[in-house]
N, C-alpha and C. Protein backbone atom coordinates (compact mmCIF):
# COMPACT_ATOMS: atom_id res chain seq x y z
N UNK A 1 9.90 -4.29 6.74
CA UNK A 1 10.18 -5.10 5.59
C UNK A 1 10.67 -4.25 4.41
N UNK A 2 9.86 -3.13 4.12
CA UNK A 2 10.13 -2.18 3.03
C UNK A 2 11.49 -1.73 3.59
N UNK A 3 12.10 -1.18 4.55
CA UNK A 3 13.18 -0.35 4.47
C UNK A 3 14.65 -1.87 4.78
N UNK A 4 13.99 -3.01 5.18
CA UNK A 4 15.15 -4.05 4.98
C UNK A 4 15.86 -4.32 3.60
N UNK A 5 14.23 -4.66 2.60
CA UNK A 5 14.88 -4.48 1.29
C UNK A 5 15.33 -3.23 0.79
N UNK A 6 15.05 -2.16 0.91
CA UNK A 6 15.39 -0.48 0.75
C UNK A 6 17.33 -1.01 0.95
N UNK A 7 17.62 -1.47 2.33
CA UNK A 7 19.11 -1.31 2.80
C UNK A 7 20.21 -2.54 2.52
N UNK A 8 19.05 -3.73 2.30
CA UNK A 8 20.27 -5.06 2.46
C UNK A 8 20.10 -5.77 1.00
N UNK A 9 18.56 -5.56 0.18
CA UNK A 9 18.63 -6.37 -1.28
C UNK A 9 19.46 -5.18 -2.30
N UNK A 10 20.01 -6.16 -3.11
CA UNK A 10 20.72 -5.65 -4.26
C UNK A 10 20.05 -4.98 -5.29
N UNK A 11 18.70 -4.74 -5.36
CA UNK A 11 17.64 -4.31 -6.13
C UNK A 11 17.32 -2.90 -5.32
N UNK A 12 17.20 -2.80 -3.84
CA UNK A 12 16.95 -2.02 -3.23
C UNK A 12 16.29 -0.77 -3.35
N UNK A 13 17.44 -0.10 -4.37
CA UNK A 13 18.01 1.15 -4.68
C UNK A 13 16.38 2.04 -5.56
N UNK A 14 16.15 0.39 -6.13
CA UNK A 14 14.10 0.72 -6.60
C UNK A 14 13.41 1.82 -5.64
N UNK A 15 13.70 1.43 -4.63
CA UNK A 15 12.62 2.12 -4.15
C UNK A 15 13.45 3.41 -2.93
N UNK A 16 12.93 4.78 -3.94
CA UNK A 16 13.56 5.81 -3.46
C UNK A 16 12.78 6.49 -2.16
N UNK A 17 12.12 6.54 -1.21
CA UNK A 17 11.68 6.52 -0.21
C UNK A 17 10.32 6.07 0.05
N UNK A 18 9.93 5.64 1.49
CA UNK A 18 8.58 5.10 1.98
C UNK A 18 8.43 5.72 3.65
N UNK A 19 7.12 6.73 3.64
CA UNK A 19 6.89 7.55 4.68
C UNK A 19 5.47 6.84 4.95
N UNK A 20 5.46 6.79 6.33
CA UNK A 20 3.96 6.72 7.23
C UNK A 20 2.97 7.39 6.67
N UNK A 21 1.48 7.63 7.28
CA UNK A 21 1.12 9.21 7.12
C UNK A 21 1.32 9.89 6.35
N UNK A 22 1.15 9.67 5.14
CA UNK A 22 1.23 10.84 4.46
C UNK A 22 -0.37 11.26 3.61
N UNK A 23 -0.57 12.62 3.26
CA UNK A 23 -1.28 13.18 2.60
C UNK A 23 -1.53 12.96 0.90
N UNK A 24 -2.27 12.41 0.67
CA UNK A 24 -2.29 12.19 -0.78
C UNK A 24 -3.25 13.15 -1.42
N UNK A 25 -3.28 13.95 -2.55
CA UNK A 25 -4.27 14.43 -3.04
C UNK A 25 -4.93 13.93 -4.27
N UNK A 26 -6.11 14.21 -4.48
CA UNK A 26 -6.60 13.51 -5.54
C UNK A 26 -7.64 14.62 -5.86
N UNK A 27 -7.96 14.23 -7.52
CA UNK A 27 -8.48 15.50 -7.65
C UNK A 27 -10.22 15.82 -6.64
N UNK A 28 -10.79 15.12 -6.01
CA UNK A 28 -11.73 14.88 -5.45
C UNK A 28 -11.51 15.01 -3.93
N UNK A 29 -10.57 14.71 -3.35
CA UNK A 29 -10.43 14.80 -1.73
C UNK A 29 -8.59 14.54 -1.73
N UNK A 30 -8.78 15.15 -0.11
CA UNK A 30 -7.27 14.98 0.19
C UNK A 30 -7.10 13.68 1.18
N UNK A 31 -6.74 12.95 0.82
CA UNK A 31 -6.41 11.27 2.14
C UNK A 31 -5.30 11.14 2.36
N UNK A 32 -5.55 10.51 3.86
CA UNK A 32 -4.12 10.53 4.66
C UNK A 32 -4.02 8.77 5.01
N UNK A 33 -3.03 8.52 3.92
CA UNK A 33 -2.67 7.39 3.43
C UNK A 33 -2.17 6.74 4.61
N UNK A 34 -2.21 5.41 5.01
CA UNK A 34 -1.45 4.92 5.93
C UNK A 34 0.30 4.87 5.83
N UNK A 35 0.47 4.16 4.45
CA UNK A 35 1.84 4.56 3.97
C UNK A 35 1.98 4.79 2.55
N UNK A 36 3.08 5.21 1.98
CA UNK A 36 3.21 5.96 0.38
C UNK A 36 4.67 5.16 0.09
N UNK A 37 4.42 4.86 -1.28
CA UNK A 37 6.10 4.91 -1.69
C UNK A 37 6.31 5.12 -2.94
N UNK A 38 7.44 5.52 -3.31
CA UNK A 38 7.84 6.44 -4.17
C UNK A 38 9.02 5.44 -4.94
N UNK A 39 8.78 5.01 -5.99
CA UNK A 39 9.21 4.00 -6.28
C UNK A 39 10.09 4.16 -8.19
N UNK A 40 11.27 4.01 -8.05
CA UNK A 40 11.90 4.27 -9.32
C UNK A 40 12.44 6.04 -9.35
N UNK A 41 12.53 6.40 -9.59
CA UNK A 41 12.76 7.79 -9.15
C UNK A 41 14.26 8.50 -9.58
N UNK A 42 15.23 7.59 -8.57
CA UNK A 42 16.29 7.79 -8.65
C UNK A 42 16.72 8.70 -7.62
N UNK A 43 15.73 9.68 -7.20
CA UNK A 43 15.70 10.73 -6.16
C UNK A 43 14.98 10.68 -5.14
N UNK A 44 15.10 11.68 -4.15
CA UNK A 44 14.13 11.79 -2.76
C UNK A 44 12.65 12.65 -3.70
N UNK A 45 11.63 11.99 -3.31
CA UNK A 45 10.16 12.88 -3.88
C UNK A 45 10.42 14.26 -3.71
N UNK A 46 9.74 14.51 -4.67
CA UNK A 46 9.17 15.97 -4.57
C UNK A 46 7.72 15.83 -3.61
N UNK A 47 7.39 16.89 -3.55
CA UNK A 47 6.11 17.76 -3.04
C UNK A 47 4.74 16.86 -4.20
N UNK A 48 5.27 17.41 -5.52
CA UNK A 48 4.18 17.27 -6.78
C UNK A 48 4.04 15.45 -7.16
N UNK A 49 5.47 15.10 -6.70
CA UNK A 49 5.52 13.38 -7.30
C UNK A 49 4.67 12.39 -6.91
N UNK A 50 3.89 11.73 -7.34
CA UNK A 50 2.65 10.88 -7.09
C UNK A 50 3.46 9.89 -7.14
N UNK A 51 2.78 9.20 -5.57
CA UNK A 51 3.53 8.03 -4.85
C UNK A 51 3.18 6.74 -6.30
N UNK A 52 4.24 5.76 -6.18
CA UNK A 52 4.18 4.44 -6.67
C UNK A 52 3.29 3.76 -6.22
N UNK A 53 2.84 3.61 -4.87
CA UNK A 53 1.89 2.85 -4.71
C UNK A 53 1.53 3.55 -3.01
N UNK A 54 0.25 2.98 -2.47
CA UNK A 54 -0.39 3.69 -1.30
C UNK A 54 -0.95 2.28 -0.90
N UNK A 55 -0.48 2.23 0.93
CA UNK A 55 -0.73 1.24 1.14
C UNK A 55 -1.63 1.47 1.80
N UNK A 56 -3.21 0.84 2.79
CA UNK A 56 -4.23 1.68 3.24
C UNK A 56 -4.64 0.29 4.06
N UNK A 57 -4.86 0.27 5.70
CA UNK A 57 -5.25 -0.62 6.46
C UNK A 57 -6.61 -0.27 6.39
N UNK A 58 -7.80 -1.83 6.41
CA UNK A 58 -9.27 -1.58 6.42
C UNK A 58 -9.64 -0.77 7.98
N UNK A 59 -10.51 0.38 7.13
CA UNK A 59 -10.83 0.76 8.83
C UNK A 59 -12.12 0.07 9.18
N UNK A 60 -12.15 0.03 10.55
CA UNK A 60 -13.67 -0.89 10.84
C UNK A 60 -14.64 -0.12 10.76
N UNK A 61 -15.82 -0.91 10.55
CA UNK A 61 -17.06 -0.55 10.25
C UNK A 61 -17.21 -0.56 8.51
N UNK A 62 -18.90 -0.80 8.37
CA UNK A 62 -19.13 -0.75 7.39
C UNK A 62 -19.27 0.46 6.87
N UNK A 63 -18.84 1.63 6.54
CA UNK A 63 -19.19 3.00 6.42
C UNK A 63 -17.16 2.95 5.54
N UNK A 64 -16.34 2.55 6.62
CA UNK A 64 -14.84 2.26 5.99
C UNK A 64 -14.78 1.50 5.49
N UNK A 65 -15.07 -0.04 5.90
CA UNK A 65 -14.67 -0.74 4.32
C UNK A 65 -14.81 0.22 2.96
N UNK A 66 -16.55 0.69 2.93
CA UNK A 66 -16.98 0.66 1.24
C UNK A 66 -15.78 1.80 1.06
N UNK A 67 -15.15 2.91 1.66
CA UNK A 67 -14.53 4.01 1.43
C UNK A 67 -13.12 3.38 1.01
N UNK A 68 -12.74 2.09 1.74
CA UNK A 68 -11.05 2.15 1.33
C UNK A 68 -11.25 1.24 0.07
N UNK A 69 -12.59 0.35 0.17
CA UNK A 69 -12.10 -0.66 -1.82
C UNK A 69 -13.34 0.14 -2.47
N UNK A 70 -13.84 1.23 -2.81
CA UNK A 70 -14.25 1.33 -3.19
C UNK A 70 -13.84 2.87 -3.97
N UNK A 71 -14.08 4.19 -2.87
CA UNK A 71 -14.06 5.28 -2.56
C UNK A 71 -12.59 5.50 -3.02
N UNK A 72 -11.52 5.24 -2.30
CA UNK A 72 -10.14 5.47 -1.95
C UNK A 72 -9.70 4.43 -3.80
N UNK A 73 -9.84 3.67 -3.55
CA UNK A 73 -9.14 2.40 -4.71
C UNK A 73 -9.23 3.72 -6.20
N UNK A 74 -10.87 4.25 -6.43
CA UNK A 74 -11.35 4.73 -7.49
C UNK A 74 -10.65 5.92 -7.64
N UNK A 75 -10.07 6.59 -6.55
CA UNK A 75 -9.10 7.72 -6.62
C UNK A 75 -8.10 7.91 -6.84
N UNK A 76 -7.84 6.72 -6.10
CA UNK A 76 -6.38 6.73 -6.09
C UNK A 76 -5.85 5.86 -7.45
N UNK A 77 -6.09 5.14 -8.38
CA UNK A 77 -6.47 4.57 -9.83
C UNK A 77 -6.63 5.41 -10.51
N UNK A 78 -7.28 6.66 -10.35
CA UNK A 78 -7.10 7.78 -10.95
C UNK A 78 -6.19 8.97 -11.27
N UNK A 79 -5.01 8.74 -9.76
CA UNK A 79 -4.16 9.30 -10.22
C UNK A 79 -3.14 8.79 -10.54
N UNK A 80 -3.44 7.59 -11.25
CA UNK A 80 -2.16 6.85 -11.92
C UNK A 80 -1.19 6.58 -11.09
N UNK A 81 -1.61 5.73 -9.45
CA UNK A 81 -0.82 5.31 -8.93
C UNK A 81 -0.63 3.82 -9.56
N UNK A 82 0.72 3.36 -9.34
CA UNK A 82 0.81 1.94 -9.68
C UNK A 82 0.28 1.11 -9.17
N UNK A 83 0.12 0.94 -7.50
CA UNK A 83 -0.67 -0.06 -7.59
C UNK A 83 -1.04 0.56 -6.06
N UNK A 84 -2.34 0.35 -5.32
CA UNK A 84 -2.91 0.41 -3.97
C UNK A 84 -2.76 -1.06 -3.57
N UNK A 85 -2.51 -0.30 -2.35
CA UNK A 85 -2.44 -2.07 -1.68
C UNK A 85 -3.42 -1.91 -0.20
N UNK A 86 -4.45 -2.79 -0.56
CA UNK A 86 -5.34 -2.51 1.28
C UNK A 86 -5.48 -3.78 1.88
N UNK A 87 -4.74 -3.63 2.83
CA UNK A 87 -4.27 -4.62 3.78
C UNK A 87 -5.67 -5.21 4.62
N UNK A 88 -6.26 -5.73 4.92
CA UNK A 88 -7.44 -6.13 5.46
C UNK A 88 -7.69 -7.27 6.99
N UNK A 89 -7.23 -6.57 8.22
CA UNK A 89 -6.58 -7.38 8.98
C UNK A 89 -7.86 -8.05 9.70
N UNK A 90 -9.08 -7.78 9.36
CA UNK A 90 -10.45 -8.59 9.62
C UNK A 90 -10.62 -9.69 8.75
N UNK A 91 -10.47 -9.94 7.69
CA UNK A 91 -10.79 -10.41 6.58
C UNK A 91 -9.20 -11.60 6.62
N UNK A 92 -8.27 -10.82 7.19
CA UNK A 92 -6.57 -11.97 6.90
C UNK A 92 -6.59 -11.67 5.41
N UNK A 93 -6.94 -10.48 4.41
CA UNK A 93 -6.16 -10.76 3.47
C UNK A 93 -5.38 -9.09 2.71
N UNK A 94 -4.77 -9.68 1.88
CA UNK A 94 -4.11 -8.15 1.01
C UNK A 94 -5.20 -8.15 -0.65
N UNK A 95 -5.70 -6.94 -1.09
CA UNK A 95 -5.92 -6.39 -2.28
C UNK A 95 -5.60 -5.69 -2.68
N UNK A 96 -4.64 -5.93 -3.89
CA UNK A 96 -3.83 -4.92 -4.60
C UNK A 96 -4.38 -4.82 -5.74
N UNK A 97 -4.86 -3.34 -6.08
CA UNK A 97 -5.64 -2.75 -7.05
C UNK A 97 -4.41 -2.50 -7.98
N UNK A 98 -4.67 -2.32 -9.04
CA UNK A 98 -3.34 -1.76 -10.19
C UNK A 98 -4.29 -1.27 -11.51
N UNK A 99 -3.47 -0.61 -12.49
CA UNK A 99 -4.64 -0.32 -13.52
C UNK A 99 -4.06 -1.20 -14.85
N UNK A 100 -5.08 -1.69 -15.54
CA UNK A 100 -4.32 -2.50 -16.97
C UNK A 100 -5.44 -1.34 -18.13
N UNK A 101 -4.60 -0.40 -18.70
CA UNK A 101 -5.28 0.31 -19.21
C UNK A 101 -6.16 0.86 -18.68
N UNK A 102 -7.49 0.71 -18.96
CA UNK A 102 -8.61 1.47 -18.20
C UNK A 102 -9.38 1.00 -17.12
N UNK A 103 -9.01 -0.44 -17.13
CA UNK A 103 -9.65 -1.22 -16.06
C UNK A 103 -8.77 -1.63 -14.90
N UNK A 104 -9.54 -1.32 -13.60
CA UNK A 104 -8.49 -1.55 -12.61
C UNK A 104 -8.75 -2.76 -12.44
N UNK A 105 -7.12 -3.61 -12.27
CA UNK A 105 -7.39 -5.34 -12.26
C UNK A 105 -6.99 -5.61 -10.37
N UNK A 106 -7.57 -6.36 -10.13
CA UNK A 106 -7.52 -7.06 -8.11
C UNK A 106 -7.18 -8.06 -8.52
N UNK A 107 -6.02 -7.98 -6.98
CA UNK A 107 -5.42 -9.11 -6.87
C UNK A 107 -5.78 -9.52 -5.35
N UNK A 108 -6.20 -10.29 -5.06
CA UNK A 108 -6.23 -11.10 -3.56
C UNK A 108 -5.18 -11.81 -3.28
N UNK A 109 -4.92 -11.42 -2.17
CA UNK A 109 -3.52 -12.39 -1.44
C UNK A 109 -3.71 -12.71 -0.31
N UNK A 110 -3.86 -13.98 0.21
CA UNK A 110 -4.57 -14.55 1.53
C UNK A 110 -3.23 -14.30 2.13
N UNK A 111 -3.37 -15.00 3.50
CA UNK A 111 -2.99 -14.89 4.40
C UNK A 111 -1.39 -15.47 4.87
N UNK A 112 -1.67 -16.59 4.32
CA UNK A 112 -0.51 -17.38 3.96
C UNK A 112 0.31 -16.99 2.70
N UNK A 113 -0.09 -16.40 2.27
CA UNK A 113 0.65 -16.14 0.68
C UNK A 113 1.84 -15.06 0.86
N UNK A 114 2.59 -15.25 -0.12
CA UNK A 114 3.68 -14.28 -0.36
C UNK A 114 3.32 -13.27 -1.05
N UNK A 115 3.40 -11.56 -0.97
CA UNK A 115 2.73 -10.95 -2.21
C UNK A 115 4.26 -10.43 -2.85
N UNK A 116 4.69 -10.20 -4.62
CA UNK A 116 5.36 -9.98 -5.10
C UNK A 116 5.34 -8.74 -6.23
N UNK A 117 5.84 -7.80 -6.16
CA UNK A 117 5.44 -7.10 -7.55
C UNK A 117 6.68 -6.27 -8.04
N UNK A 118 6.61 -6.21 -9.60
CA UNK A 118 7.26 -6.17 -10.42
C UNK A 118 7.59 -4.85 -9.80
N UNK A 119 7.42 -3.87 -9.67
CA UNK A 119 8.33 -2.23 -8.97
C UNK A 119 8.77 -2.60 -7.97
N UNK A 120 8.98 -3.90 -7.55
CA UNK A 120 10.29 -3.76 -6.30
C UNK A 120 11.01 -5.06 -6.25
N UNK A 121 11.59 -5.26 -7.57
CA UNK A 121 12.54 -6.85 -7.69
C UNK A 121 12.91 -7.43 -6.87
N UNK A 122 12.06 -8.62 -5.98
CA UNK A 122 13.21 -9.35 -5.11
C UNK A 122 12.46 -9.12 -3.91
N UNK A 123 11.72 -7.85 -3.67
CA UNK A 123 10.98 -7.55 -2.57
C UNK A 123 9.37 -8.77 -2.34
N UNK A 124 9.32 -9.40 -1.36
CA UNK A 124 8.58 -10.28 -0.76
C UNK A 124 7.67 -9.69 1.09
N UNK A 125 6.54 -9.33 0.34
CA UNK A 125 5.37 -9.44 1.64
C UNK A 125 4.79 -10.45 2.06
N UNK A 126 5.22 -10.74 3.02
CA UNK A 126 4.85 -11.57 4.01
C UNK A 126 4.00 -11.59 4.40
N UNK A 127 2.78 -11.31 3.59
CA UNK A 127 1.18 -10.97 4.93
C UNK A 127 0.56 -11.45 5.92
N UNK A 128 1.19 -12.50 6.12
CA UNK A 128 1.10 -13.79 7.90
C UNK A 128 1.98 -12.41 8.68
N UNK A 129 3.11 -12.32 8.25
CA UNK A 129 3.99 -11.38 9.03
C UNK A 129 3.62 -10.14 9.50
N UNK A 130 2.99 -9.68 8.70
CA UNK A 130 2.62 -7.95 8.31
C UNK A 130 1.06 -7.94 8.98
N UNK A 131 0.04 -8.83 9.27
CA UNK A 131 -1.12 -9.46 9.66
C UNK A 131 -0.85 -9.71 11.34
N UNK A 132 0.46 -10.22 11.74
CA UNK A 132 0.91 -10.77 12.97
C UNK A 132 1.00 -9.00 13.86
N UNK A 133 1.93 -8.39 13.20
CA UNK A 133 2.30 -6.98 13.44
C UNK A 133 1.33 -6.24 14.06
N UNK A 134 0.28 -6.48 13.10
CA UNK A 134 -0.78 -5.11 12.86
C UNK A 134 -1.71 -5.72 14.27
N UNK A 135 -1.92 -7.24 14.71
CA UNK A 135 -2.68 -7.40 15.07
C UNK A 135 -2.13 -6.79 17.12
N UNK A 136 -1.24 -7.39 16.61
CA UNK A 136 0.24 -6.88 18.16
C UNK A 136 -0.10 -5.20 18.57
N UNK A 137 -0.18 -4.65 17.58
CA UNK A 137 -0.55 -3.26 17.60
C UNK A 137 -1.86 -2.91 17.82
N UNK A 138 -2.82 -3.23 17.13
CA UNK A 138 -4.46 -2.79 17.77
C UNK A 138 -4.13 -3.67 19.14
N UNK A 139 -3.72 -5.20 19.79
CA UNK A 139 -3.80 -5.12 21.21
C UNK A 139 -3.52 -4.08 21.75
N UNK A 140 -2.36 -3.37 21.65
CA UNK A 140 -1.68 -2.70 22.58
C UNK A 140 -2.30 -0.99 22.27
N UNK A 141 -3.00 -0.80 21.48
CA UNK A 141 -3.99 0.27 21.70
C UNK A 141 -5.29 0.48 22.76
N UNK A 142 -5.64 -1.26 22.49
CA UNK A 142 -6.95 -1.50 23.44
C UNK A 142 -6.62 -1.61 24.72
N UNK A 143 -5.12 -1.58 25.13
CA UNK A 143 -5.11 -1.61 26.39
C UNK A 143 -4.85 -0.61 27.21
């Protein structure tokens, strides 16, 4: 979805790359983000450039939940990312953390919903879609 709008919307051009896997540092621990993007820029990231936003699938068990909305959200809010997004494919929903000044504000986005945000004009998540994906994928691990 990210690299469709990246190539075919007229807004696109927003968002200057989005990698898998990547390493995030924070001043507290180093996490290996599910995905990163680098958003406004104009250029390919640097090394030092702190992603636009970090997207982070719930891992199971109760030990991962509290780490990705809790642990991970508080870090990553800290380094003045724009917004975390943790996808929650037990639950069917998206929470996108963002900061309004000092307080980080949540957003819930069920299942059915469209999610939209202002750093990527025009760009539309599908989380039925993105929910359908993820679930296609843990089958085909378990087998």
């Amino acid at each position: 979805m990210l690299r469709a709008y990246q190539e075919h919307h007229p807004d696109g051009k927003a968002l200057d790359k989005t990698l898998p896997e990547q390493t995030v540092e924070s001043k507290r621990n180093r996490r290996r983000a599910d995905r990163v993007l680098w958003i406004g820029l104009g250029r390919l990231p640097r090394p030092e450039d702190t992603p636009s936003v970090v997207v982070e699938f719930v891992s199971k068990g109760k030990r991962g939940h509290q780490r990705d909305y809790e642990e991970k959200r508080d870090e990553y809010m800290e380094m003045n990312i724009g917004e975390y997004w943790l996808i929650d494919r037990f639950e069917h929903i998206m929470t996108d953390f963002s900061k309004q000044g000092k307080r980080i504000k949540k957003k819930v986005i069920g299942e059915k919903e469209v999610y939209t945000t202002p750093l990527l004009p025009g760009f539309e998540l599908r989380l039925a879609r993105l929910l359908s994906l993820a679930d296609e994928w843990q089958k085909h691990l378990e087998e």
